[in-house]
Protein backbone atom coordinates (compact mmCIF):
# COMPACT_ATOMS: atom_id res chain seq x y z
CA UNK A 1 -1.45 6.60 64.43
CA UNK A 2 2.58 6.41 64.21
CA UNK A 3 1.98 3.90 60.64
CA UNK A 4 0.14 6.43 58.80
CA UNK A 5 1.14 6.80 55.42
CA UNK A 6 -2.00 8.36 53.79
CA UNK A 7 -4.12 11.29 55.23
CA UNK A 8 -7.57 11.61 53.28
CA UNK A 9 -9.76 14.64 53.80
CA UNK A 10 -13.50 14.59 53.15
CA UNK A 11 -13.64 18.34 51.33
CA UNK A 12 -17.49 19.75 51.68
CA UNK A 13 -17.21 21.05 55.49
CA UNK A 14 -13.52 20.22 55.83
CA UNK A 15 -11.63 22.32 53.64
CA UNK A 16 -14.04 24.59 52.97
CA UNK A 17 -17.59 26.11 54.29
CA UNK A 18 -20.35 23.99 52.41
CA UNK A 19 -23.40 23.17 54.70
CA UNK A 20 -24.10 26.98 55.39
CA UNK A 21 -25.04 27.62 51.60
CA UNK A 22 -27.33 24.34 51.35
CA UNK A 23 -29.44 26.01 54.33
CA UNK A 24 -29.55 29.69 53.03
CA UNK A 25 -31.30 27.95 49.64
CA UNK A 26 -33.28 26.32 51.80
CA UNK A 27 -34.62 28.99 53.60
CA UNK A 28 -34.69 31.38 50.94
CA UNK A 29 -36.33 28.47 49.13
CA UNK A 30 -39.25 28.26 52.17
CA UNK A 31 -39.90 31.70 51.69
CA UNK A 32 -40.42 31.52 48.27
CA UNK A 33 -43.39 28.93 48.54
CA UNK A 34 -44.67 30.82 51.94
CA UNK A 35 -48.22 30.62 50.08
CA UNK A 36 -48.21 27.41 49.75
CA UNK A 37 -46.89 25.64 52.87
CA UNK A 38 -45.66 27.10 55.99
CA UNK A 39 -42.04 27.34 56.64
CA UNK A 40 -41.42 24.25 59.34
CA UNK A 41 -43.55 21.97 56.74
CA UNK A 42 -41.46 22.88 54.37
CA UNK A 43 -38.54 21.95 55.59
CA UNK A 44 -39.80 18.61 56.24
CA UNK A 45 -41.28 18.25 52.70
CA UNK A 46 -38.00 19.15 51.29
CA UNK A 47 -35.64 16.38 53.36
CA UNK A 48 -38.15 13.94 52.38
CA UNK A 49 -38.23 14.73 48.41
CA UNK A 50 -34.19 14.80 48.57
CA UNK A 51 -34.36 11.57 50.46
CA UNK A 52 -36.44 9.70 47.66
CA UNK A 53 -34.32 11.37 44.89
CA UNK A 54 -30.48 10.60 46.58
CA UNK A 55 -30.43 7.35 44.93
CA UNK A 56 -31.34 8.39 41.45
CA UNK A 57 -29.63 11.52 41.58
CA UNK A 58 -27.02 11.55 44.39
CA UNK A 59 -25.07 14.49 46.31
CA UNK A 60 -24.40 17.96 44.98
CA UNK A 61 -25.89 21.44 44.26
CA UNK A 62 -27.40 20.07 41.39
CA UNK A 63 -29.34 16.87 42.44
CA UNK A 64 -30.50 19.61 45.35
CA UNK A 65 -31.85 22.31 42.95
CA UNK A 66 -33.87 19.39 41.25
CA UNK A 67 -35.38 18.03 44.71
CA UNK A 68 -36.04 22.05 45.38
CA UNK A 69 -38.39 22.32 42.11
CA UNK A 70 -39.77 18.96 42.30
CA UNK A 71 -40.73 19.82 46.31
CA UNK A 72 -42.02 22.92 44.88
CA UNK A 73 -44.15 21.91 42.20
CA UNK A 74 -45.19 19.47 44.69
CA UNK A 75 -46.43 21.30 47.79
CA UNK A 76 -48.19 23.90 45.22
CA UNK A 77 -50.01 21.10 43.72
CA UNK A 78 -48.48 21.92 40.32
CA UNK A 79 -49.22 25.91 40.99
CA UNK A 80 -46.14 27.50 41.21
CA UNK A 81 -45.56 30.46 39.28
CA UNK A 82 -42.78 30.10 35.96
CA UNK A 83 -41.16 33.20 38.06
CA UNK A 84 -40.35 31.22 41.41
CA UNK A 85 -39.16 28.51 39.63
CA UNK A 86 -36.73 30.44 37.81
CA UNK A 87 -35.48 32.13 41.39
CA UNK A 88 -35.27 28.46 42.30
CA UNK A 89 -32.72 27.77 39.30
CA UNK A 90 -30.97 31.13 40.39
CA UNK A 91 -30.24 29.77 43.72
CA UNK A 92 -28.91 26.81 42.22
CA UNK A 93 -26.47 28.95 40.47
CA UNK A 94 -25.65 31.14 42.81
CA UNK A 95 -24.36 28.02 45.28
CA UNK A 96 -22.50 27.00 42.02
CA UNK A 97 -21.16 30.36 41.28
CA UNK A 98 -20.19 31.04 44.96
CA UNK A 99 -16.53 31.57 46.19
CA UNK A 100 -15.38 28.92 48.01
CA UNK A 101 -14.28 29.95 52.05
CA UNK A 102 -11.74 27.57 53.56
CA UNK A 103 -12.00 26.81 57.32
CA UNK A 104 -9.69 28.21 59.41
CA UNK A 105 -5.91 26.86 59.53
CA UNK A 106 -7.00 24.53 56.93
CA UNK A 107 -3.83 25.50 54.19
CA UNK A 108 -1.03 25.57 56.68
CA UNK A 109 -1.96 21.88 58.00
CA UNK A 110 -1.61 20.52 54.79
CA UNK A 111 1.18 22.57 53.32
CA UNK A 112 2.96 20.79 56.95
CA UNK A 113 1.40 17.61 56.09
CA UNK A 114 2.31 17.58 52.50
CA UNK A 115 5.81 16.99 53.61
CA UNK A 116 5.65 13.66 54.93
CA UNK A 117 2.38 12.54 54.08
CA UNK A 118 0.53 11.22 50.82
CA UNK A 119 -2.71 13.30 50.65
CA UNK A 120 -5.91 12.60 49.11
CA UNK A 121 -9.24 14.18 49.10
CA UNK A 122 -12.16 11.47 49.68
CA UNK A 123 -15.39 13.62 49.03
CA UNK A 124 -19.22 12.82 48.23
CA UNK A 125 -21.08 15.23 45.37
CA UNK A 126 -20.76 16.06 41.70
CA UNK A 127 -17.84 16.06 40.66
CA UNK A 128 -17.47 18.91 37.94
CA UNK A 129 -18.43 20.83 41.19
CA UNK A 130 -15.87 19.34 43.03
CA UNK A 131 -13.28 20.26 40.92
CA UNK A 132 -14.33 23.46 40.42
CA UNK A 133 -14.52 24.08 44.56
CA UNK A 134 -10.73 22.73 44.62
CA UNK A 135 -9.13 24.60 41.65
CA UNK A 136 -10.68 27.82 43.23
CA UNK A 137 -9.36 26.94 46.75
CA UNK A 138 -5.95 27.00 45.59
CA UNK A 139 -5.24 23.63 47.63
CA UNK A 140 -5.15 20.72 44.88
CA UNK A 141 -1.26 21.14 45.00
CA UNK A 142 -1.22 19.30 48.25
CA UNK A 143 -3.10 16.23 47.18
CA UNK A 144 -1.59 13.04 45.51
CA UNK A 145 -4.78 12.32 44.38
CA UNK A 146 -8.93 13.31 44.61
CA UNK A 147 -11.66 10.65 45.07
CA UNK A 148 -15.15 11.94 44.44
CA UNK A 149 -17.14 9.40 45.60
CA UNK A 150 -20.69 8.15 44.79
CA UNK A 151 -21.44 7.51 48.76
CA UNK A 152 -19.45 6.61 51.57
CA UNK A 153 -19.90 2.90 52.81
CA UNK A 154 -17.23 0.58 53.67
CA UNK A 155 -17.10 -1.29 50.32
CA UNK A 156 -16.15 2.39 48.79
CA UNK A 157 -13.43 3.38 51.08
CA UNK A 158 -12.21 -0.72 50.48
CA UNK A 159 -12.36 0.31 47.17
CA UNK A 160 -10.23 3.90 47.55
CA UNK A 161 -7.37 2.36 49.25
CA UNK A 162 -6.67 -0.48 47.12
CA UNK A 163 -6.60 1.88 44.47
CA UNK A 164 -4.22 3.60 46.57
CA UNK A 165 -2.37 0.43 46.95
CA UNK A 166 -2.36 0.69 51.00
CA UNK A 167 -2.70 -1.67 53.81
CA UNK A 168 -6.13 -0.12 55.61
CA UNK A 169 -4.13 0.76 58.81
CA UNK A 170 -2.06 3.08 57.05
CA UNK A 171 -5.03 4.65 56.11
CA UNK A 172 -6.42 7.87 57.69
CA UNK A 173 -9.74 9.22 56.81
CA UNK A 174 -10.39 13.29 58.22
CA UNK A 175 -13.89 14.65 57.96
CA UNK A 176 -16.93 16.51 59.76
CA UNK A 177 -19.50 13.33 59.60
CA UNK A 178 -19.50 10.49 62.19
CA UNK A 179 -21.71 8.82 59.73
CA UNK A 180 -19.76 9.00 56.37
CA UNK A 181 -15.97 9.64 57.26
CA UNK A 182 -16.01 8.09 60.43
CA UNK A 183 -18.02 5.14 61.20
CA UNK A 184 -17.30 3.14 57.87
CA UNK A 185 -13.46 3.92 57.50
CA UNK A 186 -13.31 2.45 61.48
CA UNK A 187 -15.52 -0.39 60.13
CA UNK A 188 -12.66 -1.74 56.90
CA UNK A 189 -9.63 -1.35 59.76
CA UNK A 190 -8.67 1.93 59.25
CA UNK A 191 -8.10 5.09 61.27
CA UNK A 192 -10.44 8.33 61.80
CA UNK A 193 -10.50 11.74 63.06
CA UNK A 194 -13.80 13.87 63.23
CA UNK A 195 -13.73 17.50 63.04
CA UNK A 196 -16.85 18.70 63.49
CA UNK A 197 -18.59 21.85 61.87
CA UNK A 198 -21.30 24.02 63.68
CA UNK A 199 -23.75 22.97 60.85
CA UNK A 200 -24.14 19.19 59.65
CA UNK A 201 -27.24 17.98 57.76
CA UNK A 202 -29.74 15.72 58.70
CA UNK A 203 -29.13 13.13 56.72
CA UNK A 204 -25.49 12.86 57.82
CA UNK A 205 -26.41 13.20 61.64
CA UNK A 206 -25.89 10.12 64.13
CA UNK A 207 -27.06 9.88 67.77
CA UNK A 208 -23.86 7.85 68.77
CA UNK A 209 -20.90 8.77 70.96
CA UNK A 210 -17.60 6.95 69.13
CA UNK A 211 -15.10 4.99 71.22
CA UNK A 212 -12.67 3.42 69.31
CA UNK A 213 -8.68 3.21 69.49
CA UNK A 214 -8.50 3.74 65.98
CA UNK A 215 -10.70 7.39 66.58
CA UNK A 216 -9.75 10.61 67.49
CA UNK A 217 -12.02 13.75 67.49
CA UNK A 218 -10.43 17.20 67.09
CA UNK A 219 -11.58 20.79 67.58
CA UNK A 220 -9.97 21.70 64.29
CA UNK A 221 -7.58 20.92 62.07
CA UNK A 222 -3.97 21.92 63.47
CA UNK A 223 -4.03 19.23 66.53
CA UNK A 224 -4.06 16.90 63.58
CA UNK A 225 -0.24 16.76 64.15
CA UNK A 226 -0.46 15.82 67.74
CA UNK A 227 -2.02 12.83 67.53
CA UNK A 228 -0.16 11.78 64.18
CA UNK A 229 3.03 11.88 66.43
């Protein structure tokens, strides 16, 4: 990875602790409907309605607290109480309102980084949320510049690093999913380390072990030097 002249870092999972909030409001959220559906059911009814609603309304807190009261008007067959779906909202806000937790070692790497590298973030969601996430994590003065993308195929990272004016193997993509920072960066010609976090959702897991020349996976973020070397 010695012609690396861009590092981009996926941000939910990465940077900071993301996952772990989605599945408190979710099992807060199975609770709630507990007289409805049981808790394992519910889980499964969820994942599906956010599944049929990620095209229309894509990643964030927000498209989430929408699949939460349209799985919960659902499963009650329209019953749900005014009251739970205003706890439902709450929860919504409170993932919006919480304070964001970087991972460990996460600001030294790229204050080191920062040095000799271009940085971007490269990150899925909403982006109001986005920003707000970064301008509370005190890191947006490492990055050249932030991509919030609408998904993660190969046509959008093709997209990213012309717009970044880069050859793709001078192109490094860092992130927790095999599936969306991984597998389609490796797929346009350009380089990828995973990073994985204890918690990764089901729609971003794969059942495939990666060997590639162009792949690296890391137990966190400060060995990111050793193979850059």
């Amino acid at each position: 990875m010695k012609n690396i002249k861009t590092i981009a870092f996926d941000a939910d999972d990465t940077l900071w602790v993301n996952e772990t909030f989605f599945r408190d409001a979710e099992h807060t959220f199975c609770e709630l409907l507990s007289d409805y559906i049981d808790y394992d059911n519910c889980q499964k009814r969820l994942f599906e309605m956010e599944m049929r609603n990620l095209a229309l309304y894509g990643y964030g807190i927000k498209p989430f607290t929408l699949s939460l009261i349209e799985c919960a008007q659902e499963v009650s067959d329209g019953k749900v109480s005014n009251a739970i779906i205003g706890d439902i909202i709450d929860l919504g806000k409170d993932m919006l309102n919480a304070p964001v937790t970087l991972l460990p070692h996460i600001e030294e790497v790229l204050e080191e980084l920062s040095k000799e590298y271009k940085l971007v973030v490269a990150t899925k969601g909403d982006l109001l949320d986005q920003e707000r996430k970064l301008e509370k994590s005190g890191l947006s003065k490492y990055f050249h510049h932030i991509e919030v993308m609408s998904d993660k195929q190969p046509a959008n990272y093709l997209k990213l690093i012309k717009h970044l004016d880069l050859d793709p193997t001078s192109f490094l993509m860092v992130g927790n999913s095999l599936k969306s920072d991984v597998l389609p960066v490796l797929e346009v010609g350009s380089y990828a380390v995973h990073i994985p976090f204890h918690t990764t959702w089901a729609h971003e897991q794969v059942d495939i072990e990666v060997s590639h020349e162009r792949f690296k996976s890391l137990e966190d973020a400060r060995s990111l030097r050793s193979v850059l070397s």
